[in-house]
Protein backbone atom coordinates (compact mmCIF):
# COMPACT_ATOMS: atom_id res chain seq x y z
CA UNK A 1 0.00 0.00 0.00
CA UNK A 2 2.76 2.51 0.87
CA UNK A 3 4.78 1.95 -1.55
CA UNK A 4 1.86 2.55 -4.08
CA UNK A 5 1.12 5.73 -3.00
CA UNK A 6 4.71 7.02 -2.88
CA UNK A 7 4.97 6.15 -6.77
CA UNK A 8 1.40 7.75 -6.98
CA UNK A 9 2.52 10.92 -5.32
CA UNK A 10 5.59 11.41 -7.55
CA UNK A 11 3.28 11.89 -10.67
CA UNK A 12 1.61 14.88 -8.49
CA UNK A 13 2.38 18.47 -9.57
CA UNK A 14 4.92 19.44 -7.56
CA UNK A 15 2.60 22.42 -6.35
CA UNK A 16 0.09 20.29 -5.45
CA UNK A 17 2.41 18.15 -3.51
CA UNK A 18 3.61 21.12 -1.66
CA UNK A 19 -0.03 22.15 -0.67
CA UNK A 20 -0.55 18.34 0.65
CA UNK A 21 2.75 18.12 2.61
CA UNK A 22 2.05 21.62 4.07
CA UNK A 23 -1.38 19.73 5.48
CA UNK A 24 0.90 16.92 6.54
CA UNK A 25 3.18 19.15 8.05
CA UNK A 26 0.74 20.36 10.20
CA UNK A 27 -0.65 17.27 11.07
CA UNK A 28 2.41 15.80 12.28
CA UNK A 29 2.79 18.42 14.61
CA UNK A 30 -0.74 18.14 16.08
CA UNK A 31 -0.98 14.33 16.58
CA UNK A 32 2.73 13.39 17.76
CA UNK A 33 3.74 15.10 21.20
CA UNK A 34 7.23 13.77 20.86
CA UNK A 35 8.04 15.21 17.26
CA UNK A 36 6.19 18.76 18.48
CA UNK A 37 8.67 18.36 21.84
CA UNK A 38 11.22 17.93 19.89
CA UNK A 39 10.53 20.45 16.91
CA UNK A 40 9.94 23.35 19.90
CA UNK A 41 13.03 22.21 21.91
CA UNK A 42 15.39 22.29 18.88
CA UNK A 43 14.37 25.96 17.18
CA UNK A 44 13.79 27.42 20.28
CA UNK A 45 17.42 26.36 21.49
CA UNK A 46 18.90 27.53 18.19
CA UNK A 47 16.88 30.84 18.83
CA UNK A 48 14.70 30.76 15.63
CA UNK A 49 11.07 30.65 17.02
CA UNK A 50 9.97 33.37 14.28
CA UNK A 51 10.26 30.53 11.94
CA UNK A 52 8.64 28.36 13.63
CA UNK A 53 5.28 28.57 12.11
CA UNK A 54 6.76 28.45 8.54
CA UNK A 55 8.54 26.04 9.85
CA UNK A 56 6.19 23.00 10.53
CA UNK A 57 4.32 22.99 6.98
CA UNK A 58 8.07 23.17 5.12
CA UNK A 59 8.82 19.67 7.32
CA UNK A 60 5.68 18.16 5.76
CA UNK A 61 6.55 20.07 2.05
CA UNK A 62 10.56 18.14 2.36
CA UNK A 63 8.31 14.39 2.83
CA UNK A 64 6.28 15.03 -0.11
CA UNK A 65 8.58 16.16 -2.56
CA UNK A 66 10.54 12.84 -2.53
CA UNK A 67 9.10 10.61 -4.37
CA UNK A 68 8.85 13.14 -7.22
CA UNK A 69 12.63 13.99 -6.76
CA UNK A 70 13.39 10.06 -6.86
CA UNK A 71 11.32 8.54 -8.96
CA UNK A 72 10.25 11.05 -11.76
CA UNK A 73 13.28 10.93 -14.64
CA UNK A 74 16.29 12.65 -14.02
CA UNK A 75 16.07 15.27 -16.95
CA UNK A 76 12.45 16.34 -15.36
CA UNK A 77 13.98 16.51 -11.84
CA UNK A 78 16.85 18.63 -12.94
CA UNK A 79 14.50 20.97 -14.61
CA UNK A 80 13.23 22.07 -11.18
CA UNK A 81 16.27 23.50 -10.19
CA UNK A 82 14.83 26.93 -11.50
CA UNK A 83 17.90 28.70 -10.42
CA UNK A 84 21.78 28.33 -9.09
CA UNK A 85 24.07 30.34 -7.10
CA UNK A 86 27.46 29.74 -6.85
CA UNK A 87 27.86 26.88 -9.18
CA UNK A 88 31.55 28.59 -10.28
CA UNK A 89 32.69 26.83 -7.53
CA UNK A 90 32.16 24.04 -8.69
CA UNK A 91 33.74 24.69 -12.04
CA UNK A 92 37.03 25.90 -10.02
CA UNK A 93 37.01 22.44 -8.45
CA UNK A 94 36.94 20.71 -12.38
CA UNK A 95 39.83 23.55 -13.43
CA UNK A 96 41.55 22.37 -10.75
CA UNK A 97 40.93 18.51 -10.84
CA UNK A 98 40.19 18.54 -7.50
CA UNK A 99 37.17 16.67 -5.95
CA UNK A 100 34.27 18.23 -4.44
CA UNK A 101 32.92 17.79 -1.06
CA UNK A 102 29.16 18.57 -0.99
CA UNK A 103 27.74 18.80 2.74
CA UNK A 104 24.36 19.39 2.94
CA UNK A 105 22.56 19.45 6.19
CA UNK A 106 18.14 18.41 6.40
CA UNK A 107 17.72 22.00 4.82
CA UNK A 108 15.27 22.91 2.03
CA UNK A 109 15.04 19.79 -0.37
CA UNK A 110 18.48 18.66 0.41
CA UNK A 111 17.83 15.60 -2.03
CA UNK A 112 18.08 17.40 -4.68
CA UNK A 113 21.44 18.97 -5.00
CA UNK A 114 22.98 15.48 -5.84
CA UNK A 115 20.52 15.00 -8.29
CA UNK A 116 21.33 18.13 -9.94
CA UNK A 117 25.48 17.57 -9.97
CA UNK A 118 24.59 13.87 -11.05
CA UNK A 119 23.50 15.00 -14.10
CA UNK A 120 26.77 16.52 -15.39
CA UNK A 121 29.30 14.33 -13.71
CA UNK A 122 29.65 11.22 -11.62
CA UNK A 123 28.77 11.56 -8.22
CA UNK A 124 28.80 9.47 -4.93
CA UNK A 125 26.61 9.81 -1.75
CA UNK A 126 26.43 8.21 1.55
CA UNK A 127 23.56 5.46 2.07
CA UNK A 128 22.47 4.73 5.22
CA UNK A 129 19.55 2.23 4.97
CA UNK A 130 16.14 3.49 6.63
CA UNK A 131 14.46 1.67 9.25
CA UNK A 132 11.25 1.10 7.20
CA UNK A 133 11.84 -1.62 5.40
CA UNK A 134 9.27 -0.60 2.22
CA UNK A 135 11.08 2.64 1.71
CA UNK A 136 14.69 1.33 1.06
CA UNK A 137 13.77 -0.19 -2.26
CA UNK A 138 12.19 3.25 -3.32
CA UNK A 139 15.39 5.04 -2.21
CA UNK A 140 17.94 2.73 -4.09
CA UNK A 141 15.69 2.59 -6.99
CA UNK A 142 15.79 6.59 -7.04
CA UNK A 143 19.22 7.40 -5.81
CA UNK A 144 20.30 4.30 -7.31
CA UNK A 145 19.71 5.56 -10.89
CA UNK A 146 21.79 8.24 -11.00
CA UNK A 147 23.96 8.85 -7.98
CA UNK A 148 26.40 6.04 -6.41
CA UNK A 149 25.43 4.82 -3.18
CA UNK A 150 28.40 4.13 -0.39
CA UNK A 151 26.52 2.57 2.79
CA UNK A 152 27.61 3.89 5.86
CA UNK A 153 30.38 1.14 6.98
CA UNK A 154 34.07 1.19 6.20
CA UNK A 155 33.31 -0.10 2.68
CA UNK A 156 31.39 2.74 2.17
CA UNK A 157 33.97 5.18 3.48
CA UNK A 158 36.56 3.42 1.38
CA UNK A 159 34.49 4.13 -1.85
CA UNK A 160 34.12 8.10 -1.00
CA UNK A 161 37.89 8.14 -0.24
CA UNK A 162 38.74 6.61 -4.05
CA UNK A 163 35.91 9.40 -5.27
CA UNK A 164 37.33 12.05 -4.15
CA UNK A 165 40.97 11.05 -4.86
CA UNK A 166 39.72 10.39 -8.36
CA UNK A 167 38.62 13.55 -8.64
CA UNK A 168 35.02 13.24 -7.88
CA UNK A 169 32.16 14.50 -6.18
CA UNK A 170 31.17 13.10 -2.46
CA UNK A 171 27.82 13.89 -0.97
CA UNK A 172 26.44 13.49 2.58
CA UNK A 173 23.85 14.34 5.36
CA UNK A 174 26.67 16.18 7.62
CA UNK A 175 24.18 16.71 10.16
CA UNK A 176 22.85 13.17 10.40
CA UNK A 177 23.41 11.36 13.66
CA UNK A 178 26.45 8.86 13.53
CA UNK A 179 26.26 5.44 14.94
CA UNK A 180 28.43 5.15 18.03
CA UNK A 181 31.79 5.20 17.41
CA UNK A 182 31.55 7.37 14.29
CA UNK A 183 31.14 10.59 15.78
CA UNK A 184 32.18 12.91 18.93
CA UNK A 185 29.76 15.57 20.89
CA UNK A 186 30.21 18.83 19.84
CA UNK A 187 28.38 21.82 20.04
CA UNK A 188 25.55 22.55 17.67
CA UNK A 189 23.90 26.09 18.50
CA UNK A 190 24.69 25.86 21.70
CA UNK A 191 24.00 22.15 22.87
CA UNK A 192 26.03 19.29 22.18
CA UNK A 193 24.80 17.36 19.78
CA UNK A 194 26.99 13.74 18.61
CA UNK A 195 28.69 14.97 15.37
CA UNK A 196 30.04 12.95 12.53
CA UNK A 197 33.98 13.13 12.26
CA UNK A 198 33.74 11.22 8.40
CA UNK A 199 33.33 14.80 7.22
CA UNK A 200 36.21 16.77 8.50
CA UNK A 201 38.26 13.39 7.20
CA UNK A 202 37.45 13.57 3.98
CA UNK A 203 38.15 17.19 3.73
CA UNK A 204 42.31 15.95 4.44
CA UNK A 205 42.03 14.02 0.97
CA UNK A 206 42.70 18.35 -0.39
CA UNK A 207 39.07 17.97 -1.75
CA UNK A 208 36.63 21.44 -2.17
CA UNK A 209 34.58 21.38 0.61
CA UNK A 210 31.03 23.40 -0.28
CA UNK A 211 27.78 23.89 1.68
CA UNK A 212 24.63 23.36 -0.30
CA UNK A 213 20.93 23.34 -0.39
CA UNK A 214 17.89 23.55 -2.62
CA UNK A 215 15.80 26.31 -1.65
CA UNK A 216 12.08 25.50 -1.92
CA UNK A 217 10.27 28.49 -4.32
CA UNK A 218 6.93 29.76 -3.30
CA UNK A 219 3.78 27.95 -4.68
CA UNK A 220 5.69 24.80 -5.83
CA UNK A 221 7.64 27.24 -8.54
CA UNK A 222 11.05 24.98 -8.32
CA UNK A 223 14.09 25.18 -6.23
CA UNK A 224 17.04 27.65 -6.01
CA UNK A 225 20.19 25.89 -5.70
CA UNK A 226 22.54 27.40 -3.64
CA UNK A 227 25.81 26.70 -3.08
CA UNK A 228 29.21 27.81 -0.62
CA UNK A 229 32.66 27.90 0.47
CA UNK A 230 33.47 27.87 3.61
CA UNK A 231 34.12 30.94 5.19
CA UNK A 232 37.62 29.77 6.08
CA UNK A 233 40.24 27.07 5.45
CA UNK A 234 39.48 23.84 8.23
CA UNK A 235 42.39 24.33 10.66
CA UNK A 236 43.38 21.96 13.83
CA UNK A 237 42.67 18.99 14.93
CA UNK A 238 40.10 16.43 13.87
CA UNK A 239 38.15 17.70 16.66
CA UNK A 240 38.05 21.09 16.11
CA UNK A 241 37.56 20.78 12.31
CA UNK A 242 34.47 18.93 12.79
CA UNK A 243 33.40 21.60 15.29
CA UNK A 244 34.63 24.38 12.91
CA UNK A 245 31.66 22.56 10.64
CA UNK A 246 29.26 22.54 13.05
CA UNK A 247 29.70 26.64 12.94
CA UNK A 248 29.39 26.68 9.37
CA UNK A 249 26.00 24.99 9.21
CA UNK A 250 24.67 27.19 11.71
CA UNK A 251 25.19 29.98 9.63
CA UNK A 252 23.63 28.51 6.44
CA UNK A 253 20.63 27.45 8.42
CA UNK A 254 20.34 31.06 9.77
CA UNK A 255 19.93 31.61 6.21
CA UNK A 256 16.69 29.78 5.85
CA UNK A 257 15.85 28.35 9.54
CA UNK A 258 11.98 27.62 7.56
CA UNK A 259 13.41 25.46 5.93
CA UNK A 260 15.48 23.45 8.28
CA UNK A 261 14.19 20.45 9.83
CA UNK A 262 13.90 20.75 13.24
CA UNK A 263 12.13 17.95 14.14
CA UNK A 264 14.57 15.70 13.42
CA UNK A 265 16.61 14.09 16.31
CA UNK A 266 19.58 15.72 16.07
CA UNK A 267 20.61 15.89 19.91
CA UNK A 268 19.83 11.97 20.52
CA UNK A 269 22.02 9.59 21.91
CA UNK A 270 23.30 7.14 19.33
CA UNK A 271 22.49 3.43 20.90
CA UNK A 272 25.57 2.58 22.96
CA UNK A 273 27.12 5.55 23.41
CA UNK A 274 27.45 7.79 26.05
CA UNK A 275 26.04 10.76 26.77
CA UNK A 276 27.68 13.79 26.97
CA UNK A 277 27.12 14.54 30.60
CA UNK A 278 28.43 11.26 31.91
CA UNK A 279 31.27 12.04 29.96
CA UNK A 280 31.94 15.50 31.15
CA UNK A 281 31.20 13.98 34.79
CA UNK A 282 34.31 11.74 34.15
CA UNK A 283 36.98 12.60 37.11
C-alpha cells in the first residue's frame, strides 16, 4: 500500500504536492507530542522561534517532494532546479581537478542537490539504509539511478575516499546522527549534539569542501540551488575541524531556519554511546 502511493505521489504536480505536505506538516505536529517536543526544543534552542510557524508545513513540504525527486526521470527533476548560485565553484574544483565535497545538512530539499550535480558528472553519496523496510527499495531505486550509493560502513567510506581522490564528487547528510563510534559531541547552537567526524576526514584528501541546499520556491515554482565555500580554510585537529563545521551549518541554516528540519533528532544519543554529561562527569 505505501509503496503505491509514494509512486502515486511522484506523478503529483509538484505544487500540489507542496499544498498536501504543508497539510501533513501540520498534522504531524498536532498528533505526535514527541516530534512537536522535539521540533519546539530544537528551534527554540537555536533561537529561531519566528520561523517556527513556517517552519512545521516546510517539514511536511521536504516528505512530499521525494518521491517526485526520486522517482520522476532525471532530466524532469533537474529541470526544477529553477535557479543556481554559486555553481563557479564548482567549475574551479573541475579547473583544478580537485574533488568536491558537498555537505548538505536536512535543509530545504536537500535531495536534490545530488541529483542536480549527477547529471553533469559522476557523483557518490552516503547510504544509510532506513528503518522502514518498504522505503529502502524506493530510495535505491531513485538514488540508485543516478547517484552512487556508499553505505555507511568502512566499505562505504573506502568508496568516497577513491571518489574524491579520483577527482570526484562526495555527498552526505553532515548533520545526520552517527552510529556510536563514528562521531564525537560537539556543540551545535549551543547544545552538544553527537557529530560525525567522516566529514572533517574527507576534507584531508585536499578535496573542495562546499555547503549546499535547494531552496524550496513559493507555490511549488522549483528550487534555487545554492551553493558555498566555507568561510575559512578547516584548521586543527580532527576535533576542532568537525566543530569548525558545526559553525558553518549554523550559519547557512540562519539563512533559511523555515526550511530546516527541526524535528529531526539531532541531539539523541546514538544506541551505545554515552552521553555527553556522563562524559563530562568523568573525574
Amino acid at each position: 500500500m505505501l509503496p503505491t502511493l509514494f509512486r502515486l505521489f511522484s506523478r503529483l504536480p509538484l505544487p500540489l504536492l507542496h499544498n498536501l505536505g504543508a497539510l501533513a506538516g501540520w498534522l504531524a505536529w498536532l498528533l505526535s507530542p514527541t516530534y512537536r517536543r522535539n521540533f519546539s526544543a530544537h528551534i527554540t534552542q537555536a533561537g529561531m522561534t519566528e520561523a517556527k510557524t513556517a517552519a512545521i508545513a516546510e517539514a511536511g513540504k521536504a516528505l512530499l517532494e521525494l518521491p517526485k525527486i526520486w522517482l520522476r526521470p532525471q532530466d524532469e527533476v533537474v529541470e526544477r532546479v529553477v535557479k543556481v548560485s554559486g555553481w563557479e565553484l564548482v567549475e574551479s574544483a573541475w579547473a583544478a581537478g580537485r574533488g568536491i565535497l558537498f555537505l548538505t545538512p536536512h535543509l530545504g530539499c536537500f535531495e536534490i542537490t545530488a541529483q542536480y550535480y549527477a547529471a553533469r558528472k559522476p557523483m557518490t553519496v552516503l547510504y544509510r539504509r532506513p528503518k522502514q523496510d518498504w522505503l529502502a527499495p524506493l530510495i535505491e531505486e531513485g538514488r540508485g539511478a543516478n547517484l552512487k550509493l556508499a553505505p555507511a560502513d568502512l566499505s562505504g567510506v573506502r568508496r568516497l575516499l577513491k571518489a574524491l581522490k579520483s577527482g570526484e564528487a562526495v555527498g552526505m547528510l553532515p548533520d545526520q546522527v552517527p552510529g556510536k563510534g563514528e562521531g564525537a559531541w560537539l556543540p551545535f547552537f549551543g547544545r552538544p549534539a553527537y557529530t560525525m567526524t567522516l566529514a572533517a576526514r574527507l576534507a584531508e584528501t585536499g578535496a573542495t569542501v562546499l555547503l549546499a541546499y535547494g531552496e524550496r520556491l513559493h507555490y511549488g515554482a522549483g528550487f534555487h540551488l545554492k551553493l558555498f565555500a566555507l568561510s575559512a580554510p578547516l584548521e586543527g585537529d580532527l576535533m576542532q575541524r568537525a566543530a569548525q563545521l558545526n559553525r558553518e551549518l549554523e550559519t547557512l541554516i540562519r539563512q533559511c531556519p523555515e526550511q530546516y528540519l527541526w524535528g529531526y533528532n539531532r541531539y539523541k544519543v546514538p544506541a551505545g554511546a554515552e552521553p555527553p554529561g556522563a562524559m563530562q562527569a568523568r573525574p
